[in-house]
C-alpha atoms as a PDB file:
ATOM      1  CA  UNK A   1     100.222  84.394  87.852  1.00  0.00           C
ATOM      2  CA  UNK A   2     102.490  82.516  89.995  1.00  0.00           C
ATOM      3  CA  UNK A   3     103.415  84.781  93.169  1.00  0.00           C
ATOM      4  CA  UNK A   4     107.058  83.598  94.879  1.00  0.00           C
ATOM      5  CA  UNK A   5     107.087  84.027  98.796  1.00  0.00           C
ATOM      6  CA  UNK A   6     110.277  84.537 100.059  1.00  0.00           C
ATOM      7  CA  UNK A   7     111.210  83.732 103.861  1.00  0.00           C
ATOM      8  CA  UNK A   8     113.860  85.564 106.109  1.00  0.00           C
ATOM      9  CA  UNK A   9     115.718  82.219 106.966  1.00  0.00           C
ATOM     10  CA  UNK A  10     116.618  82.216 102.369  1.00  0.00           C
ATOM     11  CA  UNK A  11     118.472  85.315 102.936  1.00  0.00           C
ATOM     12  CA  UNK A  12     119.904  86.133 106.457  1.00  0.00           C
ATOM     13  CA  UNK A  13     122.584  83.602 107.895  1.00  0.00           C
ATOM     14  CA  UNK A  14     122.321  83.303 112.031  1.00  0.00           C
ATOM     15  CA  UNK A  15     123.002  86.997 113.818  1.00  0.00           C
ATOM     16  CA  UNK A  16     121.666  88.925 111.367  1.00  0.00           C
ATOM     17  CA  UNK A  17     119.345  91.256 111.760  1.00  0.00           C
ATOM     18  CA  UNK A  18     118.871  92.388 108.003  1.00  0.00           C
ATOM     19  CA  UNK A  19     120.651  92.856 104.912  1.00  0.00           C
ATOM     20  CA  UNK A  20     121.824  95.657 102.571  1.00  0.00           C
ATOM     21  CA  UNK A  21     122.541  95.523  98.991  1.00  0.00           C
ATOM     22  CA  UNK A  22     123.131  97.713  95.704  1.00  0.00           C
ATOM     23  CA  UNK A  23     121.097  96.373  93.055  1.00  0.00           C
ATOM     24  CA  UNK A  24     121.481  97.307  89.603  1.00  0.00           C
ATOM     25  CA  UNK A  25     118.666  96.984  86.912  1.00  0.00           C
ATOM     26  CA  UNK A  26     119.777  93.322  85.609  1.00  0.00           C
ATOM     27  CA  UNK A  27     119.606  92.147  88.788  1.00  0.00           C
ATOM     28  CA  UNK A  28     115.828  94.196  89.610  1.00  0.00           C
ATOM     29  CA  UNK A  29     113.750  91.170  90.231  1.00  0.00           C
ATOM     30  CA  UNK A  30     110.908  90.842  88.164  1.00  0.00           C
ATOM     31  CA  UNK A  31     108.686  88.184  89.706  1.00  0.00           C
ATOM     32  CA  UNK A  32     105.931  88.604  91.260  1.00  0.00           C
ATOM     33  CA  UNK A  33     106.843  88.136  95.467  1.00  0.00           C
ATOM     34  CA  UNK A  34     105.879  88.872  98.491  1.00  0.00           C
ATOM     35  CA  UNK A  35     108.007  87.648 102.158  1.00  0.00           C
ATOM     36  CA  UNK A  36     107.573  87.664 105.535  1.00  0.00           C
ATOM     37  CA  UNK A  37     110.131  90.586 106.329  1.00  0.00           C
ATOM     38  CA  UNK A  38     110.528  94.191 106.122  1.00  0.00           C
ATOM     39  CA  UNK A  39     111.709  96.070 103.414  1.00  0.00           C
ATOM     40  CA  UNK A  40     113.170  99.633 102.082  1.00  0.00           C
ATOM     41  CA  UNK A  41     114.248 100.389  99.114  1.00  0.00           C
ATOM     42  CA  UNK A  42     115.425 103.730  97.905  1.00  0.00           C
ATOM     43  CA  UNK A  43     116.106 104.773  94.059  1.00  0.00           C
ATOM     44  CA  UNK A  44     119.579 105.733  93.418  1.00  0.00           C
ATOM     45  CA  UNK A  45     119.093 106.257  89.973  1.00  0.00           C
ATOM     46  CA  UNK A  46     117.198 105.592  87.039  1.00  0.00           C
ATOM     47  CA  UNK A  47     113.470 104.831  86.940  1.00  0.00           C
ATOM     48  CA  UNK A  48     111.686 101.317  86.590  1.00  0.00           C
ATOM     49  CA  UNK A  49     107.851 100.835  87.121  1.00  0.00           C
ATOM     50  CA  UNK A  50     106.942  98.974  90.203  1.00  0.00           C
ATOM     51  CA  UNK A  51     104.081  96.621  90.173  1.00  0.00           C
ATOM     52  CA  UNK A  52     102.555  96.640  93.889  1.00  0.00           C
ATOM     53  CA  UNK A  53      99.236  95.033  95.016  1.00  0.00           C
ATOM     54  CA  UNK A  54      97.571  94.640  91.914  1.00  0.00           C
ATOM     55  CA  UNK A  55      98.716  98.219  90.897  1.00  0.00           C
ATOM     56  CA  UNK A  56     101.436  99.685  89.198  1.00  0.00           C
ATOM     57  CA  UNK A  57     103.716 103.115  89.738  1.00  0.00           C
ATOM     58  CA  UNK A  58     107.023 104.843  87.772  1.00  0.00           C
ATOM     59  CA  UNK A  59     109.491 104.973  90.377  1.00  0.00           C
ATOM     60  CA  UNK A  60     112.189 107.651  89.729  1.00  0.00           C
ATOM     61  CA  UNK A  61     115.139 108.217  91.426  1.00  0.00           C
ATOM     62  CA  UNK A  62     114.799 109.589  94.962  1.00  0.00           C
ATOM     63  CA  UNK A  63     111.676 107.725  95.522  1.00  0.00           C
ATOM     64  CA  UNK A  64     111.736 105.644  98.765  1.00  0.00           C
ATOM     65  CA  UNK A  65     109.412 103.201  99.939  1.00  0.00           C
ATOM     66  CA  UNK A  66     108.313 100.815 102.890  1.00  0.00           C
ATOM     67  CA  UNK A  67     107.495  97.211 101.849  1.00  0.00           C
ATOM     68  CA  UNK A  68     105.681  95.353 104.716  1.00  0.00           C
ATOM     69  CA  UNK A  69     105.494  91.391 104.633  1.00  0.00           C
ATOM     70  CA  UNK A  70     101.714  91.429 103.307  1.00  0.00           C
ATOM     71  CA  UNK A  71     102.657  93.554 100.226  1.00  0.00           C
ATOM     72  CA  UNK A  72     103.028  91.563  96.903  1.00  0.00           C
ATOM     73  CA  UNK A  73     105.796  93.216  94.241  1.00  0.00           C
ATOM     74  CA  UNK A  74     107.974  93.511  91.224  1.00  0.00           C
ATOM     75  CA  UNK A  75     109.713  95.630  88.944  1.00  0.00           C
ATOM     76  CA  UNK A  76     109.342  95.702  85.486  1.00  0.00           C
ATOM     77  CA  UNK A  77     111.001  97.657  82.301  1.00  0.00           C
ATOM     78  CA  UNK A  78     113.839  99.210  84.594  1.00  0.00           C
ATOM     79  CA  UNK A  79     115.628 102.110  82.488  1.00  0.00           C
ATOM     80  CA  UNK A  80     119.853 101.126  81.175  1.00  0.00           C
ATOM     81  CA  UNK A  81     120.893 103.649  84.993  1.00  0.00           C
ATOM     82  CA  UNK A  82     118.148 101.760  87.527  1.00  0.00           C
ATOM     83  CA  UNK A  83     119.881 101.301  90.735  1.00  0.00           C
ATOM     84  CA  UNK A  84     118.407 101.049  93.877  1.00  0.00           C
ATOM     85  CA  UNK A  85     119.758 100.146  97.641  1.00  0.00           C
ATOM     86  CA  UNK A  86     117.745  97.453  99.340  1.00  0.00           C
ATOM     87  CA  UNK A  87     117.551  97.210 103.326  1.00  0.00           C
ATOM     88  CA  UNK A  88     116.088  93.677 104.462  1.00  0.00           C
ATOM     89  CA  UNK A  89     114.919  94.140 108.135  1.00  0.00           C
ATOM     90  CA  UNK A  90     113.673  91.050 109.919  1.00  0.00           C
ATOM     91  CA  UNK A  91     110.313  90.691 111.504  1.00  0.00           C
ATOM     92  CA  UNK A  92     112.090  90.993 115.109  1.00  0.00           C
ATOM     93  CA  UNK A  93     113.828  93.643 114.406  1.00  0.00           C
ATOM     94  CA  UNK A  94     110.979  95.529 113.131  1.00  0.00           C
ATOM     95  CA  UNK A  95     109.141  94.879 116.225  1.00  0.00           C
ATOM     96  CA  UNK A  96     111.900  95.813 118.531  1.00  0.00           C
ATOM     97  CA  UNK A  97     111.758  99.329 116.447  1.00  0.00           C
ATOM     98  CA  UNK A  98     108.592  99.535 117.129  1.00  0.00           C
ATOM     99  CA  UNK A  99     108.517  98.653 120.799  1.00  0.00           C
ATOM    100  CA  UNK A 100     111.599 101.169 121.051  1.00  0.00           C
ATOM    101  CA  UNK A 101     109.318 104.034 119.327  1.00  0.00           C
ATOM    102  CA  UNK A 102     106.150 103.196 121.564  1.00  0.00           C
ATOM    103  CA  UNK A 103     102.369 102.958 121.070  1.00  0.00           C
ATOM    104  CA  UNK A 104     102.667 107.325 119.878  1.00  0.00           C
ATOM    105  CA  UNK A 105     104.692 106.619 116.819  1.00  0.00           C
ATOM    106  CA  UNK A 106     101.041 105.152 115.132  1.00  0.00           C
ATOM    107  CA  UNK A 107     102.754 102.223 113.424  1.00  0.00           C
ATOM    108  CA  UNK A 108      98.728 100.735 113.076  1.00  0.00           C
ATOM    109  CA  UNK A 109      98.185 103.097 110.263  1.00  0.00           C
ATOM    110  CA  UNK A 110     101.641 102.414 108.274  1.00  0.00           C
ATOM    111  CA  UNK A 111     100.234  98.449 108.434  1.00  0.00           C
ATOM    112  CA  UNK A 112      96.913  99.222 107.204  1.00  0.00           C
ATOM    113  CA  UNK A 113      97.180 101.326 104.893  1.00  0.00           C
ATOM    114  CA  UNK A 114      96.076  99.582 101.257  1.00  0.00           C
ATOM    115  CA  UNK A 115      99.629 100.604  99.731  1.00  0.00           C
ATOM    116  CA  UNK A 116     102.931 100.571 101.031  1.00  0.00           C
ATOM    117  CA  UNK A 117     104.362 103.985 102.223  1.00  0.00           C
ATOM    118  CA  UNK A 118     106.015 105.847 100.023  1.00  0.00           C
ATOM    119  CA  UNK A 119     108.146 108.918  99.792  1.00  0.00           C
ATOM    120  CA  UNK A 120     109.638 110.773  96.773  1.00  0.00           C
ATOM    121  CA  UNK A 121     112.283 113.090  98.298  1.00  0.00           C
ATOM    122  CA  UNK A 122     113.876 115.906  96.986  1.00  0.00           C
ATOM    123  CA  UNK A 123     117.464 115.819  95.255  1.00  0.00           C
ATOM    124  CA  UNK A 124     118.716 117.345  98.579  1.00  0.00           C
ATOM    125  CA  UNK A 125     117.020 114.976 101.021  1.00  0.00           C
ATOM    126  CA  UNK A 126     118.251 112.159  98.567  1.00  0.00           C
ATOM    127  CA  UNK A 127     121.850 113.240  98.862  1.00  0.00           C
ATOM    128  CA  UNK A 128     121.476 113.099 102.329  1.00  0.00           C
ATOM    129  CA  UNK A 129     119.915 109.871 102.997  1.00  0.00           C
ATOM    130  CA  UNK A 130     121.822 107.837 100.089  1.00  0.00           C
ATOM    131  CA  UNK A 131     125.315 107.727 102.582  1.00  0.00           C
ATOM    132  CA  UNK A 132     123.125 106.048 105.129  1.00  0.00           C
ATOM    133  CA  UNK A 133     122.404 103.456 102.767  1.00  0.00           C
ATOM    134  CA  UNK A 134     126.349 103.163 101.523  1.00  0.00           C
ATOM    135  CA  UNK A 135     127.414 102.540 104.862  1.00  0.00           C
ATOM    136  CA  UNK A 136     125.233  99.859 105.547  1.00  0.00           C
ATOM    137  CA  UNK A 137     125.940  98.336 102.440  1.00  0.00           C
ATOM    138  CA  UNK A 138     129.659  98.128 103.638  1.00  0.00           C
ATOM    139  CA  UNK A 139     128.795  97.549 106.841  1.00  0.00           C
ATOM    140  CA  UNK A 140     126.698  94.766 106.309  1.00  0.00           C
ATOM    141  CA  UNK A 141     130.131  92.932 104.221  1.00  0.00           C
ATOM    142  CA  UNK A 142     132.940  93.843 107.517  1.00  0.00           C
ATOM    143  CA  UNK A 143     131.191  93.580 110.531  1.00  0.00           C
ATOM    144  CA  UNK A 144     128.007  92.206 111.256  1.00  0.00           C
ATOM    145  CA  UNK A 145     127.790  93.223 114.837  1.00  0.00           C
ATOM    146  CA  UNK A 146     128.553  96.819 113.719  1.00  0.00           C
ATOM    147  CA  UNK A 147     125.867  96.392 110.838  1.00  0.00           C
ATOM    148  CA  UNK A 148     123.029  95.236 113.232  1.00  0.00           C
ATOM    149  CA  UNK A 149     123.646  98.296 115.219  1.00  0.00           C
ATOM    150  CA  UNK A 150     123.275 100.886 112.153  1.00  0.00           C
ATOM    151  CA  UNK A 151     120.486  98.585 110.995  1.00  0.00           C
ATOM    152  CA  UNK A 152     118.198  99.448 113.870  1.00  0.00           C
ATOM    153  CA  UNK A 153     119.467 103.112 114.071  1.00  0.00           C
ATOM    154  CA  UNK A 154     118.768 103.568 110.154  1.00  0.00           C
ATOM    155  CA  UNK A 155     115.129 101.945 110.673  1.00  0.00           C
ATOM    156  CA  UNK A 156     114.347 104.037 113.617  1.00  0.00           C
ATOM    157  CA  UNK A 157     115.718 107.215 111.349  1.00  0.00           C
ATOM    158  CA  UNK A 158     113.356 105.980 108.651  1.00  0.00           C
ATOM    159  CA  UNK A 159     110.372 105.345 109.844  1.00  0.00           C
ATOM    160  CA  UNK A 160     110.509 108.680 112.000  1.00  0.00           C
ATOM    161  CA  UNK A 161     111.205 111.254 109.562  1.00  0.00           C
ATOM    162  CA  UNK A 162     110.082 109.813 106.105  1.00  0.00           C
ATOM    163  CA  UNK A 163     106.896 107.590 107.202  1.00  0.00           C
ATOM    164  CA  UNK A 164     105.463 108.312 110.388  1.00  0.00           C
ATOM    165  CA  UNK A 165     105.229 111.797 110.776  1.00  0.00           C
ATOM    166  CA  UNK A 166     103.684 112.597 107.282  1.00  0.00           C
ATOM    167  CA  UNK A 167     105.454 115.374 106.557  1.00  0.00           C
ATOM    168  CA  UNK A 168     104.599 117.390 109.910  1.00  0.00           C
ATOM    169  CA  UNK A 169     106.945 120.773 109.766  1.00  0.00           C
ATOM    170  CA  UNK A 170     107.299 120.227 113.845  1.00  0.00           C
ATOM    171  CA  UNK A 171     109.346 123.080 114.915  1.00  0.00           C
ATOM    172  CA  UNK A 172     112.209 121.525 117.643  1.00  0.00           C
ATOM    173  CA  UNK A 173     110.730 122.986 120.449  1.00  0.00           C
ATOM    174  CA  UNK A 174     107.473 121.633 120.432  1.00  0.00           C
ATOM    175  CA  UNK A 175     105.792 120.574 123.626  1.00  0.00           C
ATOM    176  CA  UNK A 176     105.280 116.721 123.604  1.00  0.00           C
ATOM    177  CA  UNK A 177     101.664 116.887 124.060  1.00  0.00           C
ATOM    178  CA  UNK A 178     101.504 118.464 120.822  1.00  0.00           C
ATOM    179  CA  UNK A 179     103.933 116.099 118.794  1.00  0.00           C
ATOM    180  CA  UNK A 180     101.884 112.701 120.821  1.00  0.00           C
ATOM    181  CA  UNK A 181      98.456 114.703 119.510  1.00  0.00           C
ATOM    182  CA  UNK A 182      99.421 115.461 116.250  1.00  0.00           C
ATOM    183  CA  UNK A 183     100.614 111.430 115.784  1.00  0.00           C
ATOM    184  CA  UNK A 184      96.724 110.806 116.815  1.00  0.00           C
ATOM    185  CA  UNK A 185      95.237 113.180 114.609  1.00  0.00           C
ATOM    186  CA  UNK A 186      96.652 110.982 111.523  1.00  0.00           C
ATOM    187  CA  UNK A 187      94.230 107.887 112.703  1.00  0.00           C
ATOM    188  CA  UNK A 188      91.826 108.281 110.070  1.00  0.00           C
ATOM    189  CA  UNK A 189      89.075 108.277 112.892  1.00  0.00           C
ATOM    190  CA  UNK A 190      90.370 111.420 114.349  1.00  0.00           C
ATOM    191  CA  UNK A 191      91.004 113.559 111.314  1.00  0.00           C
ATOM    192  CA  UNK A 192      87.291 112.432 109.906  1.00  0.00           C
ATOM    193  CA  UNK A 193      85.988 113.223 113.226  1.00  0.00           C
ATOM    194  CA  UNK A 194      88.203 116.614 113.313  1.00  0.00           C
ATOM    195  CA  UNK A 195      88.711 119.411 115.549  1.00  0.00           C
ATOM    196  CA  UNK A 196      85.580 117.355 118.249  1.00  0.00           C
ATOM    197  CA  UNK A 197      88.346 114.934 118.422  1.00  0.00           C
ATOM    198  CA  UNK A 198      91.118 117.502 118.771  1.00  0.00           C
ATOM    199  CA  UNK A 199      89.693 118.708 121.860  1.00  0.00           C
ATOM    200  CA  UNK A 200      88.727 115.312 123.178  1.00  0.00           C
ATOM    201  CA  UNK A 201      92.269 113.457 122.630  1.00  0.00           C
ATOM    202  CA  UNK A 202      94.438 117.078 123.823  1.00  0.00           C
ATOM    203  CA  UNK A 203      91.980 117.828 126.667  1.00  0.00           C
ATOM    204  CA  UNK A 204      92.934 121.470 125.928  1.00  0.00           C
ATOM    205  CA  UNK A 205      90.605 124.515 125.739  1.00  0.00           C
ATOM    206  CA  UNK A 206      90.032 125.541 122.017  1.00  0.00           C
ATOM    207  CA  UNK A 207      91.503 128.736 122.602  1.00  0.00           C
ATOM    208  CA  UNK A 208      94.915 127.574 123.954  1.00  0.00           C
ATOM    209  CA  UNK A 209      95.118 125.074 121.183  1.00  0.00           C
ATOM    210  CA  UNK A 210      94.698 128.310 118.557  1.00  0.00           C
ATOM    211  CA  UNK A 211      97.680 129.869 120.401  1.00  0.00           C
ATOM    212  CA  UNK A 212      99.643 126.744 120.375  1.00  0.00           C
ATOM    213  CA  UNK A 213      98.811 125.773 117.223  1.00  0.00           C
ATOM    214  CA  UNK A 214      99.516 128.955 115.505  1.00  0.00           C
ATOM    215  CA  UNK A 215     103.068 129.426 117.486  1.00  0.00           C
ATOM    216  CA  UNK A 216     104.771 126.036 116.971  1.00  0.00           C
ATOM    217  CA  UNK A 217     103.177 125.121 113.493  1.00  0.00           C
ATOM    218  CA  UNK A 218     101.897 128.792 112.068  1.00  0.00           C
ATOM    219  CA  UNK A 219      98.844 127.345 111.357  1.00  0.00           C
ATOM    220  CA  UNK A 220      94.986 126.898 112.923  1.00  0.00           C
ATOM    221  CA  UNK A 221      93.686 123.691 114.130  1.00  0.00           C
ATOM    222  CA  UNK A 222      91.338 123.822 111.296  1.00  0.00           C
ATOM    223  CA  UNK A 223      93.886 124.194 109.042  1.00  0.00           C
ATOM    224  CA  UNK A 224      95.861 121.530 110.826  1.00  0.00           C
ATOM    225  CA  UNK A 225      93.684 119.021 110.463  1.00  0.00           C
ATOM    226  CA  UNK A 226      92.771 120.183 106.474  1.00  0.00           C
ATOM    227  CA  UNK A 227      95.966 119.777 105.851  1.00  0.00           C
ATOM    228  CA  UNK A 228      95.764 115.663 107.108  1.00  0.00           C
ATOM    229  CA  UNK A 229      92.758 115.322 105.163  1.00  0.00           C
ATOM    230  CA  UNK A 230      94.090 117.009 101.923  1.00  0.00           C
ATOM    231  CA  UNK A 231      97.205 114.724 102.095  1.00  0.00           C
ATOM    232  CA  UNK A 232      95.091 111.909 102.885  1.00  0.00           C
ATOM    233  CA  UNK A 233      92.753 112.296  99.852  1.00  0.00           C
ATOM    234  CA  UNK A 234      95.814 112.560  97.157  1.00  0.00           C
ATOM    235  CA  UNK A 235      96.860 109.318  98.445  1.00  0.00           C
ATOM    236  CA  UNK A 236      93.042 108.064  98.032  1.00  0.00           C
ATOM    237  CA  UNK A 237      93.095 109.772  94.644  1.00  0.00           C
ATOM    238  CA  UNK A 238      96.462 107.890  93.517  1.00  0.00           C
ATOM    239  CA  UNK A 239      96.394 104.723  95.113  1.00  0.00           C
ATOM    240  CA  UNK A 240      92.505 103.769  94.394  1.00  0.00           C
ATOM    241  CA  UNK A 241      89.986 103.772  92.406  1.00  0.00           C
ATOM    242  CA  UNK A 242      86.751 104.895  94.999  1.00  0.00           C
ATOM    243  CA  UNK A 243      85.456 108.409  93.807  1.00  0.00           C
ATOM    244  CA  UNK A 244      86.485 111.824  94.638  1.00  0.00           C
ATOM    245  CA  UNK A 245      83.118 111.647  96.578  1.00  0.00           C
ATOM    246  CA  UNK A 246      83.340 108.817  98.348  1.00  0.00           C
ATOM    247  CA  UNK A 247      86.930 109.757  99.040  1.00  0.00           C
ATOM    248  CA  UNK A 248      85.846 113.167 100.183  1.00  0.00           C
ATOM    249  CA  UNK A 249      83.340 111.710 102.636  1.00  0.00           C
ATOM    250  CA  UNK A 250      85.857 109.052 103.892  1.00  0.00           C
ATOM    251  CA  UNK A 251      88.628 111.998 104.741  1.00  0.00           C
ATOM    252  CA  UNK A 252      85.971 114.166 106.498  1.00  0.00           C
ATOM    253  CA  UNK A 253      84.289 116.830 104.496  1.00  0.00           C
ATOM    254  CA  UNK A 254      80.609 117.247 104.500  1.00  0.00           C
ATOM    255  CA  UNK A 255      80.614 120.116 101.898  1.00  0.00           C
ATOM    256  CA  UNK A 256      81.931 118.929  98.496  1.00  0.00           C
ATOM    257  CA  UNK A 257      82.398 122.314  97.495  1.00  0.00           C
ATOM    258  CA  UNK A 258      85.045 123.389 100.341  1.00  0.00           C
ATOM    259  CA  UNK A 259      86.581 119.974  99.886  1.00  0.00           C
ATOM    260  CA  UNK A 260      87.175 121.333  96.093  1.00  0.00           C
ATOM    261  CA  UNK A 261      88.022 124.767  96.875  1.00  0.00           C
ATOM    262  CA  UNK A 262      91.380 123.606  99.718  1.00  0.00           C
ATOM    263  CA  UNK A 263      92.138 120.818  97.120  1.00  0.00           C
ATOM    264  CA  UNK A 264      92.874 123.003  94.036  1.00  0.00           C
ATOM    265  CA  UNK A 265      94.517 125.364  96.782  1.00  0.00           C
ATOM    266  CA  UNK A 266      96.672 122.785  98.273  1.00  0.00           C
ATOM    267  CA  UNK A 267      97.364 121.407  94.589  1.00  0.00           C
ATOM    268  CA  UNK A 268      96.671 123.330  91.763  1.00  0.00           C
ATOM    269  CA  UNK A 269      94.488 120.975  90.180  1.00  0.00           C
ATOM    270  CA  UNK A 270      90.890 119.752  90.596  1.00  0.00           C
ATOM    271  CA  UNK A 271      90.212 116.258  92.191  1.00  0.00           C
ATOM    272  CA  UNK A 272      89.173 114.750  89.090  1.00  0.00           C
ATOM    273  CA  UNK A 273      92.718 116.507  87.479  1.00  0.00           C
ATOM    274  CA  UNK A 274      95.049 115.435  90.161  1.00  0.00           C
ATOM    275  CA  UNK A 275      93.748 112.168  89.704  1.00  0.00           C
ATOM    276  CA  UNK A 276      93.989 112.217  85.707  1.00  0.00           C
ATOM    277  CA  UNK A 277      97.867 113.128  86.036  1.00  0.00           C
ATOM    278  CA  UNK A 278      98.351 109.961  88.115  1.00  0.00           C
ATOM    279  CA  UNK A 279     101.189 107.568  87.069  1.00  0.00           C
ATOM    280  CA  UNK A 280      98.919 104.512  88.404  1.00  0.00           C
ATOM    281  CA  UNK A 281      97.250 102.290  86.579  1.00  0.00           C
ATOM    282  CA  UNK A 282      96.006  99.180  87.358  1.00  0.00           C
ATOM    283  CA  UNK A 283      98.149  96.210  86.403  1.00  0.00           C
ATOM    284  CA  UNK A 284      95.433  94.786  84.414  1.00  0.00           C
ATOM    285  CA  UNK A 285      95.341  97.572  81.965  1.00  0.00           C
ATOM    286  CA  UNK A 286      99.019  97.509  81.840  1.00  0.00           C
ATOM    287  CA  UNK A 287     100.187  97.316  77.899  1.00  0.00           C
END
């Protein structure tokens, strides 16, 4: 299968930083690419399956998702309503993001990662981000100099409260120690490692981390840290095919039993269940 690479320089004239566009589904492009910029998209409506890195996934409307440059993609069989708002961010501009968020924000691990980050947010979050992605749109067509600024404020936004924090309830007033530690604790070293590493990386007694811990995010460092490993092994469970034990091991349980026991907690559903219930396929079993 022939895979198209795509190149910054084929889409973004000289000063600009990105691009913004409404796509509809007749314009979804279904061949198989990959480039060597950034990319979110975000579902406006609609649902289409996205092929990604050998892999494929229903996206529905509301789901958002990080494309790096190593990614390969397509859409296929997008629904009559698919719509979706594409943000182009060049390579530089990434990096100066990046640079801007420092070494805390844990950028390695949104790189690495086998599959592209992905979101599906809730019809209120949607409504919320979707003007963002309107006024860039617009932007992007008026004023270019304007559009380069939201750009790199709307990529900052992004990556800070839909990718890099996984979903950590922070309360506002949390001591940034404690926001800088619990970035760390989401390098898959740390969280396998688990509350040894807690203590080594905070260089706080267990017993003031308990306090801490329970007053800014009403929960245990044990539980803390569960909760990373959890979340890590539904992404395990969706995105690949290793087994729920190898998964288990890899996320940092020694007992396969408790492992079971938080999962159907956290969940509802076994391992083996969650798994089952899974939109993804691989593409080669695709019909």
């Amino acid at each position: 299968m022939k895979i198209e690479f795509y190149r910054e320089q084929d889409w973004l004239f000289s000063g600009e930083d990105g691009i913004c566009t409404k796509i509809a589904f007749q314009d979804a492009d279904t061949r198989s690419h990959n480039h060597n910029y950034y990319e979110f998209f975000l579902v406006g409506a609609g649902s289409a399956t996205h092929h990604i890195n050998d892999k494929k996934k229903i996206v529905n409307t509301g789901a958002l998702v990080f494309i790096r440059p190593k990614d390969i993609h397509s859409f296929q069989n997008p629904s009559s309503d698919f719509c979706f708002y594409n943000l182009l961010v060049s390579r530089g501009t990434m990096d100066s993001c990046f640079s801007f968020l420092g070494t805390g924000c844990n950028a390695d691990q949104l790189m690495e990662n086998e599959m592209p980050p992905f979101r599906q947010l809730l019809p209120a979050e949607l409504n919320n981000l979707l003007p963002s992605f309107e006024q860039l749109a617009i932007a992007h067509e008026l004023n270019i100099v304007r559009f380069n600024t939201l750009l790199r404020a709307a990529t900052v936004n992004l990556l800070t409260s839909y990718f890099l924090s996984y979903n950590l309830k922070l309360s506002h007033d949390i001591p940034t120690w404690l926001g800088l530690l619990a970035l760390e604790m989401q390098k898959q070293q740390n969280y396998q490692e688990g509350l040894n590493a807690l203590y080594r990386i905070s260089q706080k007694s267990p017993e003031y981390l308990c306090r801490v811990f329970k007053k800014h995010l009403n929960k245990t460092p044990t539980e803390f840290i569960n909760d990373i490993r959890i979340a890590n092994a539904k992404l395990a469970l969706e995105y690949t095919n290793r087994s729920i034990l190898q998964i288990c091991e890899e996320v940092g349980f020694d007992n396969t039993s408790h492992f079971y026991h938080l999962f159907k907690k956290d969940t509802g559903l076994s391992p083996k269940a969650f798994r089952e219930l899974s939109s993804e396929v691989s593409v080669s079993q695709a019909p």
